[in-house]
Protein backbone atom coordinates (compact mmCIF):
# COMPACT_ATOMS: atom_id res chain seq x y z
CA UNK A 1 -8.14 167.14 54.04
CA UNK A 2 -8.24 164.43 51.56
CA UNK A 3 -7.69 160.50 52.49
CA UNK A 4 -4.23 160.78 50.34
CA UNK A 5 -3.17 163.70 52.60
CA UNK A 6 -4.05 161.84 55.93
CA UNK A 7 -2.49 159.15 54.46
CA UNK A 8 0.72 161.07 53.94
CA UNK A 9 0.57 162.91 57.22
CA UNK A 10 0.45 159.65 59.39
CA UNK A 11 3.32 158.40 57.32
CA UNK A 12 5.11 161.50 57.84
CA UNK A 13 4.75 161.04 61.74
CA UNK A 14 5.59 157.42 62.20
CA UNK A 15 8.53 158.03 59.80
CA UNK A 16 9.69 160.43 62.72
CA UNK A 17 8.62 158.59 64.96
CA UNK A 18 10.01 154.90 63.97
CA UNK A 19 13.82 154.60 65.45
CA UNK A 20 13.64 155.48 69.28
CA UNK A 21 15.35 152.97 70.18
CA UNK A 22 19.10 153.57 69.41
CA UNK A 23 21.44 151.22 67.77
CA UNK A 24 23.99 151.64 71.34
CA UNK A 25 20.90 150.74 73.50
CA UNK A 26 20.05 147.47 71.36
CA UNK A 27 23.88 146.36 71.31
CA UNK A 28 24.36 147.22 75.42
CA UNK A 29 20.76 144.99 75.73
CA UNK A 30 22.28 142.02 73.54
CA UNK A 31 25.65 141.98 75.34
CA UNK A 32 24.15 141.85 78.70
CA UNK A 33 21.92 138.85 77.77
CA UNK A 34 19.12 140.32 80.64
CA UNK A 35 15.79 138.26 80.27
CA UNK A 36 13.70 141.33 81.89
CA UNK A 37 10.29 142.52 79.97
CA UNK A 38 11.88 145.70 79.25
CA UNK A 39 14.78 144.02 77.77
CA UNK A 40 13.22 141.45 76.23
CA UNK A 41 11.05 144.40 73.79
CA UNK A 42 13.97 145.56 73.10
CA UNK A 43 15.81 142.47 72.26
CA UNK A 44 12.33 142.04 69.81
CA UNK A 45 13.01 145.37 68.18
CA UNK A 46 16.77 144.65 67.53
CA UNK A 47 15.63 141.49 65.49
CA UNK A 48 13.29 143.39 63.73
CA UNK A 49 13.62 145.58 60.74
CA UNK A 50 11.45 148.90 60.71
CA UNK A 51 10.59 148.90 56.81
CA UNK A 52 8.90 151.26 54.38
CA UNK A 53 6.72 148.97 52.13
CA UNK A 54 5.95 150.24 48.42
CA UNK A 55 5.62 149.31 44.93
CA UNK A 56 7.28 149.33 42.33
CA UNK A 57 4.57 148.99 39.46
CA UNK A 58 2.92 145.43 40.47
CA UNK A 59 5.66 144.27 42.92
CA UNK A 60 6.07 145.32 46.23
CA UNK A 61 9.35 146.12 47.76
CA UNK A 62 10.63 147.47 51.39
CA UNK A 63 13.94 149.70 52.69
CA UNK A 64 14.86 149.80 55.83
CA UNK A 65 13.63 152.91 57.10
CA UNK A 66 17.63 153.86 58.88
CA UNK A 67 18.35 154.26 54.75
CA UNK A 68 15.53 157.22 54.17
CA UNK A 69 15.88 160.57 54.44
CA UNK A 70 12.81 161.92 52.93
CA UNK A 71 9.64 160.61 50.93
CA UNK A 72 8.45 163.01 48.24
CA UNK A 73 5.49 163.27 45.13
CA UNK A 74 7.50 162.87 42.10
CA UNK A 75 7.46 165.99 40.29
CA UNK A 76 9.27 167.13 37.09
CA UNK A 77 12.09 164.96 36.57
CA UNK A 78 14.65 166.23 33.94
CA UNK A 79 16.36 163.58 32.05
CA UNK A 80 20.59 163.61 31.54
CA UNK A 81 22.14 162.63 28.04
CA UNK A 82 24.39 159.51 28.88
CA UNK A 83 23.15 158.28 32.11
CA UNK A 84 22.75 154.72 32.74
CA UNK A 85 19.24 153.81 31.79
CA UNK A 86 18.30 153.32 35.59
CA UNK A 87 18.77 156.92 36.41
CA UNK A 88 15.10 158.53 35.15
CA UNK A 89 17.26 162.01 35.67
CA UNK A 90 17.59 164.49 38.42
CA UNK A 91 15.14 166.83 40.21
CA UNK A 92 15.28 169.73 42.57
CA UNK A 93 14.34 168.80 46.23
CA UNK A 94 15.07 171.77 48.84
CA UNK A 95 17.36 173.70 46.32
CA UNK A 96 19.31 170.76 45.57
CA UNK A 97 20.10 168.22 42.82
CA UNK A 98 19.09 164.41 43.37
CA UNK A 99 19.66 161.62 41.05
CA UNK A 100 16.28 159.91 40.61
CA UNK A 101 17.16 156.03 39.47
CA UNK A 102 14.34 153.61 38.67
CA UNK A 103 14.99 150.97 40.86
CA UNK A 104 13.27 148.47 38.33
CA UNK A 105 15.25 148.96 35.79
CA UNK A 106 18.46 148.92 37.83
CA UNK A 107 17.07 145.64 39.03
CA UNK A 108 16.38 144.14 35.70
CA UNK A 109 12.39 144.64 35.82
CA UNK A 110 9.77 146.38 33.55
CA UNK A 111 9.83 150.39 34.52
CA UNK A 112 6.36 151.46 35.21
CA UNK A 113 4.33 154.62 34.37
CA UNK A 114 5.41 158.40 36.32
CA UNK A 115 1.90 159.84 37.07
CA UNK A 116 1.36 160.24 40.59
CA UNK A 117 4.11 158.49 41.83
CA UNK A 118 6.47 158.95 45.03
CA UNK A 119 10.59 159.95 45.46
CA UNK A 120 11.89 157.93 48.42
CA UNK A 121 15.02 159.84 48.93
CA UNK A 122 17.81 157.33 50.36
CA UNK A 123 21.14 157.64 51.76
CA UNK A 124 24.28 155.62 52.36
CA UNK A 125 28.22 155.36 50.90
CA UNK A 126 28.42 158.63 50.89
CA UNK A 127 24.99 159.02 48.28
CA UNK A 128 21.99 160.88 48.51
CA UNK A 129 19.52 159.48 45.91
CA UNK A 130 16.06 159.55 44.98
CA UNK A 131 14.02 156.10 44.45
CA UNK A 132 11.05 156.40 41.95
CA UNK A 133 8.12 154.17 43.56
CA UNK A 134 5.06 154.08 42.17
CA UNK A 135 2.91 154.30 45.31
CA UNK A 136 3.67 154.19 49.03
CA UNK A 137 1.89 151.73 51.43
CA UNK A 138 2.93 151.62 54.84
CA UNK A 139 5.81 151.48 57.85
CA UNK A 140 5.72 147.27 58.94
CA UNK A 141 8.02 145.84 61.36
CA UNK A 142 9.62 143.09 59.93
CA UNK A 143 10.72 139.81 61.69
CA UNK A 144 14.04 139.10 60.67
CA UNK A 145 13.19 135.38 61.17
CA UNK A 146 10.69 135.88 58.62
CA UNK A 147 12.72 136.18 55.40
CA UNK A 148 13.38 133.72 53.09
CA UNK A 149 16.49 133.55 51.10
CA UNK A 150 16.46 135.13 47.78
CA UNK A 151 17.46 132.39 45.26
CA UNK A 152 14.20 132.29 44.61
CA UNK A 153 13.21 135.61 43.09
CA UNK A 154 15.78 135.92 40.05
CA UNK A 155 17.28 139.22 41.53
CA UNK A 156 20.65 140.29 41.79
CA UNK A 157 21.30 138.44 45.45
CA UNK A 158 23.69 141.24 46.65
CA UNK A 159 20.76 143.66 46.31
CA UNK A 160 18.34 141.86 48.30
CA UNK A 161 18.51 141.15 51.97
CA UNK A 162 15.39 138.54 51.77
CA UNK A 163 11.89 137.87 51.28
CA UNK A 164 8.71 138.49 53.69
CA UNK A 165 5.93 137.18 53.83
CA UNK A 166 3.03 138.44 50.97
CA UNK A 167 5.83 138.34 48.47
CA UNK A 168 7.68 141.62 50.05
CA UNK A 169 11.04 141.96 48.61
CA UNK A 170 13.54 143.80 51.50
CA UNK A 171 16.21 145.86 49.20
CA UNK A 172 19.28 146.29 50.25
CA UNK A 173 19.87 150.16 50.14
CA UNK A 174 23.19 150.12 51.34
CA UNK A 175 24.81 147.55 48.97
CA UNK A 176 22.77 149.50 46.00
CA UNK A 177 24.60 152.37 46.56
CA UNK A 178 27.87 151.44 47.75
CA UNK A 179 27.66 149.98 44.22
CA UNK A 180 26.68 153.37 42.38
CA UNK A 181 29.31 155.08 44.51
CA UNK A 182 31.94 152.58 43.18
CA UNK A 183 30.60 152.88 39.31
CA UNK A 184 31.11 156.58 39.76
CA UNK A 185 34.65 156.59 41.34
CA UNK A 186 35.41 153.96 38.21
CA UNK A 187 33.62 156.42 35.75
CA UNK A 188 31.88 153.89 34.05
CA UNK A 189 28.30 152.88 33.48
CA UNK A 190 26.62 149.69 33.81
């Protein structure tokens, strides 16, 4: 087994691992305000964010992992005649077609070279789509009280949730593609 498969494989298995904890157990734990050990992990888990970190040519990014569906090598991708330029095309995953968008276009950046790079497969407003990155790094747990606000990275503020520390930029999935979802109920492109 090579170091990129045991790479992949330990991904793989926190990935399934990561969200134990369910979003009923962290609300009942907040609204009864107990100050037990127990409660108080899971009170530190509730203000955390479980993120997948990755790049995006030089720049490093994060989702949440609740947005991800699936992580996948980026394989042939087969361009569409009068997509917005942030959609690289569609691809086949499990007998299905995904929209694979270029999240640094969409978010105003250079795009970065294919070869060897990763589909992070995302879902939300009623979307499945694929995220080009160009490599995968690792599953963090993000403080929430560790973000800065994002007037100071030039992006489109709706798309970002914050900034962590090392420069990590936490995307907003969900506001992404509730925007997509609206551009194609409107029919338009952006």
């Amino acid at each position: 087994m090579t170091d990129a498969s045991a790479m992949w494989e330990t991904l793989q298995a926190r990935l399934a691992k990561i969200d134990q904890i369910s979003p009923d157990t962290v609300r009942a734990v907040i609204s009864r305000g107990s100050h037990s050990h127990a409660d108080q992990a899971q009170q530190a888990v509730a203000e955390s964010a479980h993120v997948l970190f990755f790049a995006l040519g030089k720049e490093h990014y994060g989702v949440r992992v609740n947005t991800i569906e699936s992580i996948t090598h980026a394989s042939r991708i087969t361009p569409v005649p009068g997509a917005p330029p942030y959609y690289r095309g569609v691809t086949s995953l499990h007998g299905q077609i995904l929209s694979v968008m270029d999240p640094s276009i969409y978010l105003g950046l250079p795009s970065f070279d294919l070869s060897g790079g990763f589909i992070v497969v995302v879902i939300g407003s009623g979307l499945k789509i694929g995220l080009l990155a160009s490599d995968i790094y690792d599953l963090i747990d993000l403080p929430l009280h560790e973000l800065s606000p994002v007037d100071s990275v030039g992006l489109d503020r709706e798309l970002v949730i914050g900034i962590a520390p090392r420069k990590l930029i936490l995307l907003d999935v969900e506001a992404m593609l509730a925007r997509e979802s609206e551009r194609i109920k409107v029919g338009i492109n952006r």
